[in-house]
PDB file of N, CA and C in Angstrom:
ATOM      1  N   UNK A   1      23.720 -66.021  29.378  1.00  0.00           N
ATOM      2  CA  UNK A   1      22.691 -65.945  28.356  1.00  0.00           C
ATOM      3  C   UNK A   1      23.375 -65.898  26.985  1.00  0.00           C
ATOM      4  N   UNK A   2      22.866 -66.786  26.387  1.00  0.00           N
ATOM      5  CA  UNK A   2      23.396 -66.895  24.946  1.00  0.00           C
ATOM      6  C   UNK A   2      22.823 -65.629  23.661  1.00  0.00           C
ATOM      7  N   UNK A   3      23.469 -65.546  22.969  1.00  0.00           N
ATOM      8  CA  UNK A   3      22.910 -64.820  21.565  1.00  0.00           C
ATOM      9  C   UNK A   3      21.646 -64.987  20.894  1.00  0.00           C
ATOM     10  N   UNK A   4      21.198 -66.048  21.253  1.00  0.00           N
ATOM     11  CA  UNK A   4      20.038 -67.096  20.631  1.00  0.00           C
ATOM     12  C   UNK A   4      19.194 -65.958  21.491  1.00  0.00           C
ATOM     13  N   UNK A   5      19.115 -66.368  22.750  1.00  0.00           N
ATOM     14  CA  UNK A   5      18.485 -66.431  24.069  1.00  0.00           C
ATOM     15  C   UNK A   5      17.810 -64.684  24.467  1.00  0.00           C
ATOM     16  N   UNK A   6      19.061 -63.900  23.870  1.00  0.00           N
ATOM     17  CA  UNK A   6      18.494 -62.244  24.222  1.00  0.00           C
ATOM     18  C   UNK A   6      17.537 -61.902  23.153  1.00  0.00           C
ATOM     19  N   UNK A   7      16.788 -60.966  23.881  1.00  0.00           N
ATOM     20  CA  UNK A   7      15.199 -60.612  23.409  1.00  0.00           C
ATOM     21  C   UNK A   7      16.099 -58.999  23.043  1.00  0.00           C
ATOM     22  N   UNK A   8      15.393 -58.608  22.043  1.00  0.00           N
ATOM     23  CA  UNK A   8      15.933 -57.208  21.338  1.00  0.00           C
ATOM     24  C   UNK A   8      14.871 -56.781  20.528  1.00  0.00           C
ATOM     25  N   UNK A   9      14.702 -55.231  20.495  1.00  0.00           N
ATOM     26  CA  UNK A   9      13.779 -54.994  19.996  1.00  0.00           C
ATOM     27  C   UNK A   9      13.931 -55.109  18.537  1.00  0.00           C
ATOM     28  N   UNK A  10      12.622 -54.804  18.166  1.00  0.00           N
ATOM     29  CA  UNK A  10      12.781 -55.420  16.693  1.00  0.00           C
ATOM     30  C   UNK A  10      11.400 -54.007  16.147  1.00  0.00           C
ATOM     31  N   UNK A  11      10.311 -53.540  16.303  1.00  0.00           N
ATOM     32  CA  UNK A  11       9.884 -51.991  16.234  1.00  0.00           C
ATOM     33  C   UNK A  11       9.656 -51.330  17.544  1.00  0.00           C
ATOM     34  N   UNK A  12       9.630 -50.035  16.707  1.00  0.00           N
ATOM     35  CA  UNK A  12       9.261 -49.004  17.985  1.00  0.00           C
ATOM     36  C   UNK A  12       8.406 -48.053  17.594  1.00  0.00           C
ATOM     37  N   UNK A  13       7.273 -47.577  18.088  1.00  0.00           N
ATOM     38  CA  UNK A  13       6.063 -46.626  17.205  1.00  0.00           C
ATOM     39  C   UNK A  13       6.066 -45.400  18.537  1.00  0.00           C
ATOM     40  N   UNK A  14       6.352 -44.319  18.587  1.00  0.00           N
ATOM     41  CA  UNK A  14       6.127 -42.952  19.250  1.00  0.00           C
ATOM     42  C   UNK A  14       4.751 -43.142  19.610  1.00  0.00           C
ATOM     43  N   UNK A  15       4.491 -42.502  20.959  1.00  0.00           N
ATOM     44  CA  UNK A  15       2.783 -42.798  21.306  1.00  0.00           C
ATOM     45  C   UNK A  15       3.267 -41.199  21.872  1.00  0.00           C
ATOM     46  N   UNK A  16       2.135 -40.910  22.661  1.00  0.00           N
ATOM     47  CA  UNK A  16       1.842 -39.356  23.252  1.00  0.00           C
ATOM     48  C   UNK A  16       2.638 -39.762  24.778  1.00  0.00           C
ATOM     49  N   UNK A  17       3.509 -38.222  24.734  1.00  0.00           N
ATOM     50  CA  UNK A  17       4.645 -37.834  25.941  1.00  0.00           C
ATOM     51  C   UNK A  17       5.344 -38.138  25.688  1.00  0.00           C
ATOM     52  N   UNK A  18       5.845 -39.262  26.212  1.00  0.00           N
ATOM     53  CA  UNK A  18       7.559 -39.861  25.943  1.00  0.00           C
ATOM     54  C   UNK A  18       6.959 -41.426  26.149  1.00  0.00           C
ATOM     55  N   UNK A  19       5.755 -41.496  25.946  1.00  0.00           N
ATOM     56  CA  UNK A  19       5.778 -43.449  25.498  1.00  0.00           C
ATOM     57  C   UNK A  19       6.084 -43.905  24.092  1.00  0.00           C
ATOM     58  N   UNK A  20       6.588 -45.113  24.376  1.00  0.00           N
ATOM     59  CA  UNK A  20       6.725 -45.747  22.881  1.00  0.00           C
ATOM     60  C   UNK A  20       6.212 -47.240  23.305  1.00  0.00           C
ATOM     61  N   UNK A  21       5.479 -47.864  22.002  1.00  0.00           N
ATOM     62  CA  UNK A  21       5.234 -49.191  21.853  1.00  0.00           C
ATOM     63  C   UNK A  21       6.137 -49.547  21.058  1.00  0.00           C
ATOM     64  N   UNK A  22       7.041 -50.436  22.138  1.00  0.00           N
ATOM     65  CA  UNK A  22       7.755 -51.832  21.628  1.00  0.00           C
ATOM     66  C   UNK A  22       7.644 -53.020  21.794  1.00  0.00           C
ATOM     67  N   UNK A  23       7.616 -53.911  20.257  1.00  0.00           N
ATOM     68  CA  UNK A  23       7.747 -54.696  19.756  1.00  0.00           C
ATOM     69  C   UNK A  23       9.346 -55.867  19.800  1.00  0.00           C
ATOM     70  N   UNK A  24       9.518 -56.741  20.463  1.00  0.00           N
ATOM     71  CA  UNK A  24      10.066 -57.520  20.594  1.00  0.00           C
ATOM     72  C   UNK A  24      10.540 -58.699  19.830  1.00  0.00           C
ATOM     73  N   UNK A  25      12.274 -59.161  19.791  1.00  0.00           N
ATOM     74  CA  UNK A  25      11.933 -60.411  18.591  1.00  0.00           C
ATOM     75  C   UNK A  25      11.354 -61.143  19.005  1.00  0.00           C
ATOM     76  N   UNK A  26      10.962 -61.967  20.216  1.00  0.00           N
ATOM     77  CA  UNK A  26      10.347 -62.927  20.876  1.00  0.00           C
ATOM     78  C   UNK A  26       8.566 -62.738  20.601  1.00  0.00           C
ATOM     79  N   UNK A  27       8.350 -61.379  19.814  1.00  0.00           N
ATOM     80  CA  UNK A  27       6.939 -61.623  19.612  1.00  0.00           C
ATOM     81  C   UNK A  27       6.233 -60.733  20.652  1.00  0.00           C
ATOM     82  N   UNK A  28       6.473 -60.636  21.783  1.00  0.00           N
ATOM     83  CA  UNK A  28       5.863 -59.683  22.977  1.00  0.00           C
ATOM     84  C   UNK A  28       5.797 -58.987  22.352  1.00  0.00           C
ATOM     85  N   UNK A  29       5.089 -57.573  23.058  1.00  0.00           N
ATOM     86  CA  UNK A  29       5.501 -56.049  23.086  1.00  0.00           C
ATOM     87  C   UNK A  29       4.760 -55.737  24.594  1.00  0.00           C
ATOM     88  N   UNK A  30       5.436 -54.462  24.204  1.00  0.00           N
ATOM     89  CA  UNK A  30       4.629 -53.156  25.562  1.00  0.00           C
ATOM     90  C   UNK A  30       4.657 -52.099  25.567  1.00  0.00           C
ATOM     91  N   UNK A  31       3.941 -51.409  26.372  1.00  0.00           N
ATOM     92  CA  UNK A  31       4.046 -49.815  25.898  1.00  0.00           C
ATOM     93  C   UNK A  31       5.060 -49.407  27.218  1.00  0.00           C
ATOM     94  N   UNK A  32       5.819 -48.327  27.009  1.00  0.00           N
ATOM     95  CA  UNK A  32       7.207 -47.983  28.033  1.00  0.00           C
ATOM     96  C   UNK A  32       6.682 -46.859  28.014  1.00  0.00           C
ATOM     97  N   UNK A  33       7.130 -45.993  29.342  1.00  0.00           N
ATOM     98  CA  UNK A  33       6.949 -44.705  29.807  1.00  0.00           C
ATOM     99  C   UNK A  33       8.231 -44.662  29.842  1.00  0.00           C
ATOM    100  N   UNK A  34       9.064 -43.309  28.327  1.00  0.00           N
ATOM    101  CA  UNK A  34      10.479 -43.406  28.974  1.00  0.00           C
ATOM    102  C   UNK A  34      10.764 -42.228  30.072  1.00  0.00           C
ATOM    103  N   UNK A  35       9.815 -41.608  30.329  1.00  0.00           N
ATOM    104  CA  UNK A  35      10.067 -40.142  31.375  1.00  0.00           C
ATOM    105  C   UNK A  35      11.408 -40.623  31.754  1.00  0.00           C
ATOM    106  N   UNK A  36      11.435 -41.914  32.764  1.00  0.00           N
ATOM    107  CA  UNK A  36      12.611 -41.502  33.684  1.00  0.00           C
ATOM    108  C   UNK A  36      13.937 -42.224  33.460  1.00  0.00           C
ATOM    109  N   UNK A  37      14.129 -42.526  32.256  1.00  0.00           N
ATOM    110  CA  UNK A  37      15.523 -42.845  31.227  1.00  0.00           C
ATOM    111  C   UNK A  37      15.934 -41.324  30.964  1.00  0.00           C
ATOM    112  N   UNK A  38      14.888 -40.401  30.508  1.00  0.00           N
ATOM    113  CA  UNK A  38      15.235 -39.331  29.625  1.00  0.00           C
ATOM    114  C   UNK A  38      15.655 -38.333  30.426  1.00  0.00           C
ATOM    115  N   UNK A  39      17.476 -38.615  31.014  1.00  0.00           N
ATOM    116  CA  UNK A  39      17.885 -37.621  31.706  1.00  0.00           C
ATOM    117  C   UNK A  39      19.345 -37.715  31.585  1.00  0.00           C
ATOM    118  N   UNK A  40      20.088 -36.715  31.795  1.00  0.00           N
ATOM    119  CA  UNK A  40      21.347 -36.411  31.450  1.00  0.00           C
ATOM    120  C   UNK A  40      21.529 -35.655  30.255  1.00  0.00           C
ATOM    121  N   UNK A  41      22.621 -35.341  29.777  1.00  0.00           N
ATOM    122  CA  UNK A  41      22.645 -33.922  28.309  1.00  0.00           C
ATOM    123  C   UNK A  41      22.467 -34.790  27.515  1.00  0.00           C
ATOM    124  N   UNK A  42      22.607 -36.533  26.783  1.00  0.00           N
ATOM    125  CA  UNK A  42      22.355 -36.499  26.122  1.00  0.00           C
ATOM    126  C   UNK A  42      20.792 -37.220  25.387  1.00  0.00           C
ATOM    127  N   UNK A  43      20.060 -37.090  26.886  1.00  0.00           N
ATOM    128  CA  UNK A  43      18.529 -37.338  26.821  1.00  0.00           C
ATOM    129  C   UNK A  43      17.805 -35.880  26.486  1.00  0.00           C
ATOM    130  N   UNK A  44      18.280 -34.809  27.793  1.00  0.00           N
ATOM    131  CA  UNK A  44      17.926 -33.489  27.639  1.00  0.00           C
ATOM    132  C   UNK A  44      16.801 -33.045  26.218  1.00  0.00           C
ATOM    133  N   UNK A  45      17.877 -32.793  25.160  1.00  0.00           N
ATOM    134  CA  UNK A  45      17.465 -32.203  23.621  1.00  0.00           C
ATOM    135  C   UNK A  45      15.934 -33.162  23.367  1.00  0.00           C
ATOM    136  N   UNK A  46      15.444 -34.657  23.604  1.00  0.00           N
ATOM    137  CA  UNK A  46      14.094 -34.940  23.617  1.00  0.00           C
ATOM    138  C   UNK A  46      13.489 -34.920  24.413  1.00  0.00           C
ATOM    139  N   UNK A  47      13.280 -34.492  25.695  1.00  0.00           N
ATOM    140  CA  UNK A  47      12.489 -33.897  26.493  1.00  0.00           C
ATOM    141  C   UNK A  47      12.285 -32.556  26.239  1.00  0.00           C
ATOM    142  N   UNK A  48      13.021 -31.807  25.390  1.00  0.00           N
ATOM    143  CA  UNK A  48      12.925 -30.073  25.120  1.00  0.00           C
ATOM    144  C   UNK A  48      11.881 -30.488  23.921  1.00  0.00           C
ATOM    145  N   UNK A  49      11.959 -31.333  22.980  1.00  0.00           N
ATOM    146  CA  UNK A  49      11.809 -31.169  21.476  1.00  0.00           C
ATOM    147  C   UNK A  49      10.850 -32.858  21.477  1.00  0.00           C
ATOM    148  N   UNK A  50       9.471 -32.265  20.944  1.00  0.00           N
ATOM    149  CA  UNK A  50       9.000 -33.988  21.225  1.00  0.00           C
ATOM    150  C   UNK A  50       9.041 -34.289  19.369  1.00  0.00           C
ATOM    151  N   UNK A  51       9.739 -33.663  18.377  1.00  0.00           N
ATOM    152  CA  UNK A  51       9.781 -33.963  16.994  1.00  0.00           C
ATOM    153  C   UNK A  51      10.996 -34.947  17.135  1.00  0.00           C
ATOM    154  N   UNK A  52      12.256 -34.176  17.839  1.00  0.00           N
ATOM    155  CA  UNK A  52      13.169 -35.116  18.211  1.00  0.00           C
ATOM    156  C   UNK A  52      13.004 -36.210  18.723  1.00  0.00           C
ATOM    157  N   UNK A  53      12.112 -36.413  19.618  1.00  0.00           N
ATOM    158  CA  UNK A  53      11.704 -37.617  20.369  1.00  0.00           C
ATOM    159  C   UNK A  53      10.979 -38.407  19.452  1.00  0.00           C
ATOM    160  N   UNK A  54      10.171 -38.000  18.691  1.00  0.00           N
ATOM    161  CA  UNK A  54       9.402 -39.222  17.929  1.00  0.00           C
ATOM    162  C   UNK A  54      10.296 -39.251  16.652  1.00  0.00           C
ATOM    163  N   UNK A  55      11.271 -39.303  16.583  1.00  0.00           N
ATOM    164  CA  UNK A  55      12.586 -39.804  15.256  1.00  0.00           C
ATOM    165  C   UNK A  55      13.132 -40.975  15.735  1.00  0.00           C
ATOM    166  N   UNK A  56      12.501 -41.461  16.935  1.00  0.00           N
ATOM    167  CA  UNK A  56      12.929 -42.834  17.477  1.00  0.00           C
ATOM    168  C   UNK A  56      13.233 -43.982  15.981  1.00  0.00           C
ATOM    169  N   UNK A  57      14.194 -44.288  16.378  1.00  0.00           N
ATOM    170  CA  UNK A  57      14.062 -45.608  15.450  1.00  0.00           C
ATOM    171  C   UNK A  57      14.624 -46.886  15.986  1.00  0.00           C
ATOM    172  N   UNK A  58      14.674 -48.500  15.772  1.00  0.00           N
ATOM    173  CA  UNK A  58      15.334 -49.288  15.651  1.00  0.00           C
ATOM    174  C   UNK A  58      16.889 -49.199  14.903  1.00  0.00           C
ATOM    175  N   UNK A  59      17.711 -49.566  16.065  1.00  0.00           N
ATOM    176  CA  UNK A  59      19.381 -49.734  15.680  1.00  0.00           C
ATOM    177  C   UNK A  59      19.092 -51.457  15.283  1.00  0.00           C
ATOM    178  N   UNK A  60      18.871 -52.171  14.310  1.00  0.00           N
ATOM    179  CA  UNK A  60      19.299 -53.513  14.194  1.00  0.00           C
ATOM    180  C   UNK A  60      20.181 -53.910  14.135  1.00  0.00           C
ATOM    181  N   UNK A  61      20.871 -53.651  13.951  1.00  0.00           N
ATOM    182  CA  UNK A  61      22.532 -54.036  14.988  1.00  0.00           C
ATOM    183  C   UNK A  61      22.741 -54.367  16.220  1.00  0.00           C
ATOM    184  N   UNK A  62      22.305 -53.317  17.040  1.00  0.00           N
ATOM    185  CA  UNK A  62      22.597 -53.404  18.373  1.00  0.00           C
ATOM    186  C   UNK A  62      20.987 -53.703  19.151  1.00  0.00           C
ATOM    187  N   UNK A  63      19.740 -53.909  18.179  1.00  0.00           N
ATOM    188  CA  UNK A  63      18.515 -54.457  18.764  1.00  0.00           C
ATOM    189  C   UNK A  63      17.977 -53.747  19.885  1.00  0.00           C
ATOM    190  N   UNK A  64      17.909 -52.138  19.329  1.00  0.00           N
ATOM    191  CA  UNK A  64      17.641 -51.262  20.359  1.00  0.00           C
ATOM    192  C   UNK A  64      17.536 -50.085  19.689  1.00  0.00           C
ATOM    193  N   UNK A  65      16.764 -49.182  20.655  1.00  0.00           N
ATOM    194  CA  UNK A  65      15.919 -47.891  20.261  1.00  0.00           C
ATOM    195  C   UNK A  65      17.147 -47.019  20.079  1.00  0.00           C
ATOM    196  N   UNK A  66      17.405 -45.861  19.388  1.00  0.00           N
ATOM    197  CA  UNK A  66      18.481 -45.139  19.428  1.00  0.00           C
ATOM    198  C   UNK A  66      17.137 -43.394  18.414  1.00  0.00           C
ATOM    199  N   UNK A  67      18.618 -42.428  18.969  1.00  0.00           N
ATOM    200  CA  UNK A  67      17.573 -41.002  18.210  1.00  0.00           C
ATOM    201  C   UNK A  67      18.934 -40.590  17.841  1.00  0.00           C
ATOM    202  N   UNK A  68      18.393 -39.925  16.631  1.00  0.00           N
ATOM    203  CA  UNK A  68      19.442 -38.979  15.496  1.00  0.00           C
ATOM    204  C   UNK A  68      20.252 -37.987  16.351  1.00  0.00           C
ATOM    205  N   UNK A  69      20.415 -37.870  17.772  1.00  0.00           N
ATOM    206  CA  UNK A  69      21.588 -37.723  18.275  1.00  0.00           C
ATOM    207  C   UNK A  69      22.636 -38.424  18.892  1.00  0.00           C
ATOM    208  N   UNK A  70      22.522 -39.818  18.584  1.00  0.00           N
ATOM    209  CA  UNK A  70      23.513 -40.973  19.210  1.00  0.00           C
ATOM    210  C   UNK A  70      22.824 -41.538  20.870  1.00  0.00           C
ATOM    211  N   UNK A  71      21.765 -41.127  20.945  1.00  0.00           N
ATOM    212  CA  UNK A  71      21.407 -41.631  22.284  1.00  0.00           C
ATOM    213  C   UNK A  71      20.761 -43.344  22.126  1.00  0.00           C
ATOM    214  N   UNK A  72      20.494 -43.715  23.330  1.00  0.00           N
ATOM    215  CA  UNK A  72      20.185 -44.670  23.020  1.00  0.00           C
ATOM    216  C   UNK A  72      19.846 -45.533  24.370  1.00  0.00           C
ATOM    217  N   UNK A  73      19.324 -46.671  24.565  1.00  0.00           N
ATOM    218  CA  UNK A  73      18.659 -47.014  26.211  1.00  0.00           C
ATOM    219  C   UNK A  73      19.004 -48.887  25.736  1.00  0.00           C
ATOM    220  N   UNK A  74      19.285 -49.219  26.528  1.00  0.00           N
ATOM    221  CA  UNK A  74      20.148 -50.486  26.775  1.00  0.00           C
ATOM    222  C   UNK A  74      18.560 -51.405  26.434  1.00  0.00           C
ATOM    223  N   UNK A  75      18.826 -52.330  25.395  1.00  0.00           N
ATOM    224  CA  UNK A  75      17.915 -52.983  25.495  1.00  0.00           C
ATOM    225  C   UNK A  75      16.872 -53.907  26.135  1.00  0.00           C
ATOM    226  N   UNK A  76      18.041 -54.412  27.496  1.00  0.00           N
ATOM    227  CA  UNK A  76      17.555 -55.450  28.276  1.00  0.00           C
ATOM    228  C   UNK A  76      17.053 -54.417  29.217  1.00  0.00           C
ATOM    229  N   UNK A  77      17.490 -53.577  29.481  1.00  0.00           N
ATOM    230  CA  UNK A  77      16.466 -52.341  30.129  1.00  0.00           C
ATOM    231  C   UNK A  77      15.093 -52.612  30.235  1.00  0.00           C
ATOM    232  N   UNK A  78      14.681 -52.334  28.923  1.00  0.00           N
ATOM    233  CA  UNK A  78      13.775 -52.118  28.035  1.00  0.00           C
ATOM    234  C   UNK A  78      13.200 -53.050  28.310  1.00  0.00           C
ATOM    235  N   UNK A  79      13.630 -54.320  28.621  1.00  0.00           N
ATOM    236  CA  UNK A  79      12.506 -56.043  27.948  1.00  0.00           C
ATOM    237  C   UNK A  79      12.393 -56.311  29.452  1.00  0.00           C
ATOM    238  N   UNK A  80      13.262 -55.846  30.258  1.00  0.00           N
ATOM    239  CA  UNK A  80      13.175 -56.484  31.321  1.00  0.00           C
ATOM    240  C   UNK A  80      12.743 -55.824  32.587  1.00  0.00           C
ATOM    241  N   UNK A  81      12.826 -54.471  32.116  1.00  0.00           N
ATOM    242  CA  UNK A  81      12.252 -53.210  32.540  1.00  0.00           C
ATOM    243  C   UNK A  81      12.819 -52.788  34.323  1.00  0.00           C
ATOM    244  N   UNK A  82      14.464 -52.888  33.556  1.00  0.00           N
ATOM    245  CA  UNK A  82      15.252 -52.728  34.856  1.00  0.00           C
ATOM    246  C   UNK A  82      15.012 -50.789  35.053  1.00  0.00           C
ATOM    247  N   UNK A  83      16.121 -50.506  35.835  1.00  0.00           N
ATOM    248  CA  UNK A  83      15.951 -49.276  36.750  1.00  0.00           C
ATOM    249  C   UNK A  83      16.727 -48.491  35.697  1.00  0.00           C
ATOM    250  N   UNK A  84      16.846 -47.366  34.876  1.00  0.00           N
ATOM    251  CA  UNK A  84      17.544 -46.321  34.735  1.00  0.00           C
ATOM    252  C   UNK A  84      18.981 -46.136  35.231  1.00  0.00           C
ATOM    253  N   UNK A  85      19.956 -46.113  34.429  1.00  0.00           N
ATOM    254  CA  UNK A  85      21.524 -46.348  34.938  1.00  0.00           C
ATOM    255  C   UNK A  85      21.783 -44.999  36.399  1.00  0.00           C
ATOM    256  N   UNK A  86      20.946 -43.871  35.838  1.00  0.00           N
ATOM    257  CA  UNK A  86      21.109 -42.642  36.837  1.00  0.00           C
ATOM    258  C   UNK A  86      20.283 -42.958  38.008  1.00  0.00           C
ATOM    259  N   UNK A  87      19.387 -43.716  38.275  1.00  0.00           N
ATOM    260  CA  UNK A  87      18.978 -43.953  39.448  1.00  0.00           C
ATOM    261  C   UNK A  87      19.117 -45.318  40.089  1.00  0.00           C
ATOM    262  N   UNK A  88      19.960 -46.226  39.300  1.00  0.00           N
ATOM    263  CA  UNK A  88      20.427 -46.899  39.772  1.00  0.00           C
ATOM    264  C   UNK A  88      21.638 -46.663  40.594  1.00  0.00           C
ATOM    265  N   UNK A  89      22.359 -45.324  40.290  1.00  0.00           N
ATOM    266  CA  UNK A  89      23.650 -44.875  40.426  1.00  0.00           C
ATOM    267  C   UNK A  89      23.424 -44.056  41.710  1.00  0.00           C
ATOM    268  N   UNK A  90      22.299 -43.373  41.846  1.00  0.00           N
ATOM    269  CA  UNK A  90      21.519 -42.444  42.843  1.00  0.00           C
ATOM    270  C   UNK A  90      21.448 -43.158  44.438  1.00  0.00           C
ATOM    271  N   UNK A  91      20.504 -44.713  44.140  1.00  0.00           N
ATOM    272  CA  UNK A  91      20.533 -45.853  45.040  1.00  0.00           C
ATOM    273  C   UNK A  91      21.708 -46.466  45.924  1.00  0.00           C
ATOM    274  N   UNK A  92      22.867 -46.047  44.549  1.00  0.00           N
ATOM    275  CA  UNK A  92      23.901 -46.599  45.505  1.00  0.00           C
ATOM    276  C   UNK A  92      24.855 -46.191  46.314  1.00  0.00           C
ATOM    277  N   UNK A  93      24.541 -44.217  45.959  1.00  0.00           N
ATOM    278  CA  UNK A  93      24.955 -43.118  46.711  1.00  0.00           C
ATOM    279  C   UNK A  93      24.343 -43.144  48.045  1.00  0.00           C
ATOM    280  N   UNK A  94      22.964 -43.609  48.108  1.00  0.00           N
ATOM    281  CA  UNK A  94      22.463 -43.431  49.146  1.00  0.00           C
ATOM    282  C   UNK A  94      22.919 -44.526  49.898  1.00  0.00           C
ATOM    283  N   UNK A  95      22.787 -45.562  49.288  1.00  0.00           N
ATOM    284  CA  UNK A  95      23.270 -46.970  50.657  1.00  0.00           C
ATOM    285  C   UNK A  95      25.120 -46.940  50.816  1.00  0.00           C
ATOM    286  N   UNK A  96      25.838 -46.447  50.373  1.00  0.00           N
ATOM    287  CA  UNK A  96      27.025 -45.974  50.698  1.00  0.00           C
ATOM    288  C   UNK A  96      27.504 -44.967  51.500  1.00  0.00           C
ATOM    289  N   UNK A  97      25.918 -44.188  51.678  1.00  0.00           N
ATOM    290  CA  UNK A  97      26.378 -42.609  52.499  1.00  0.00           C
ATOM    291  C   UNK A  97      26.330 -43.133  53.824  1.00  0.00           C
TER     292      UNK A  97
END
C-alpha cells in the first residue's frame, strides 16, 4: 500500500464513554467504541479520568488519534477496525498453549 493509498484520520470529536467520531481523509467516518484499546498503563489514566479522555486530538503527522500523555492507537486499527494489539497478543497465547 502506497502513501497515496492509506486512509488516516483527519478529526476526532469525544462522544459519551469512551466513543469518538472519526472522520477520515477519504471522506468516511464512524463512530468507535474505544473500551477495548483502552488497556495497559498507558491507556489506564483515561479510563480513570474521562477529562483526560476527551483531550483526544489529531496527530497530523502520524494521521492518528493521540492524548496529552503520549498514547496513541494505530491508525489502520481504527479505519479498518482490526483487533487491539493486547488481544491480538492474548489469541496467540491461546493457540500456542
Amino acid at each position: 500500500m502506497s502513501d497515496e493509498e492509506l486512509v488516516r484520520v483527519r478529526e476526532v470529536e469525544p462522544l459519551d464513554g469512551f466513543k469518538v467520531n472519526l472522520t477520515f481523509t477519504n471522506g468516511s467516518s464512524k463512530v468507535i467504541d474505544l473500551d477495548k484499546f483502552l488497556r495497559g498503563p498507558v491507556f489506564e489514566p483515561m479510563r480513570r479520568d474521562s477529562e483526560l479522555f476527551r483531550a483526544v486530538k489529531v496527530d497530523e503527522e502520524a494521521g492518528t488519534i493521540v492524548w496529552p500523555n503520549g498514547a496513541d492507537i494505530d491508525p489502520d486499527v481504527l479505519y479498518l477496525g482490526l483487533k487491539p494489539a493486547w488481544m491480538a497478543a492474548e489469541e496467540e497465547v491461546l493457540v500456542n498453549s
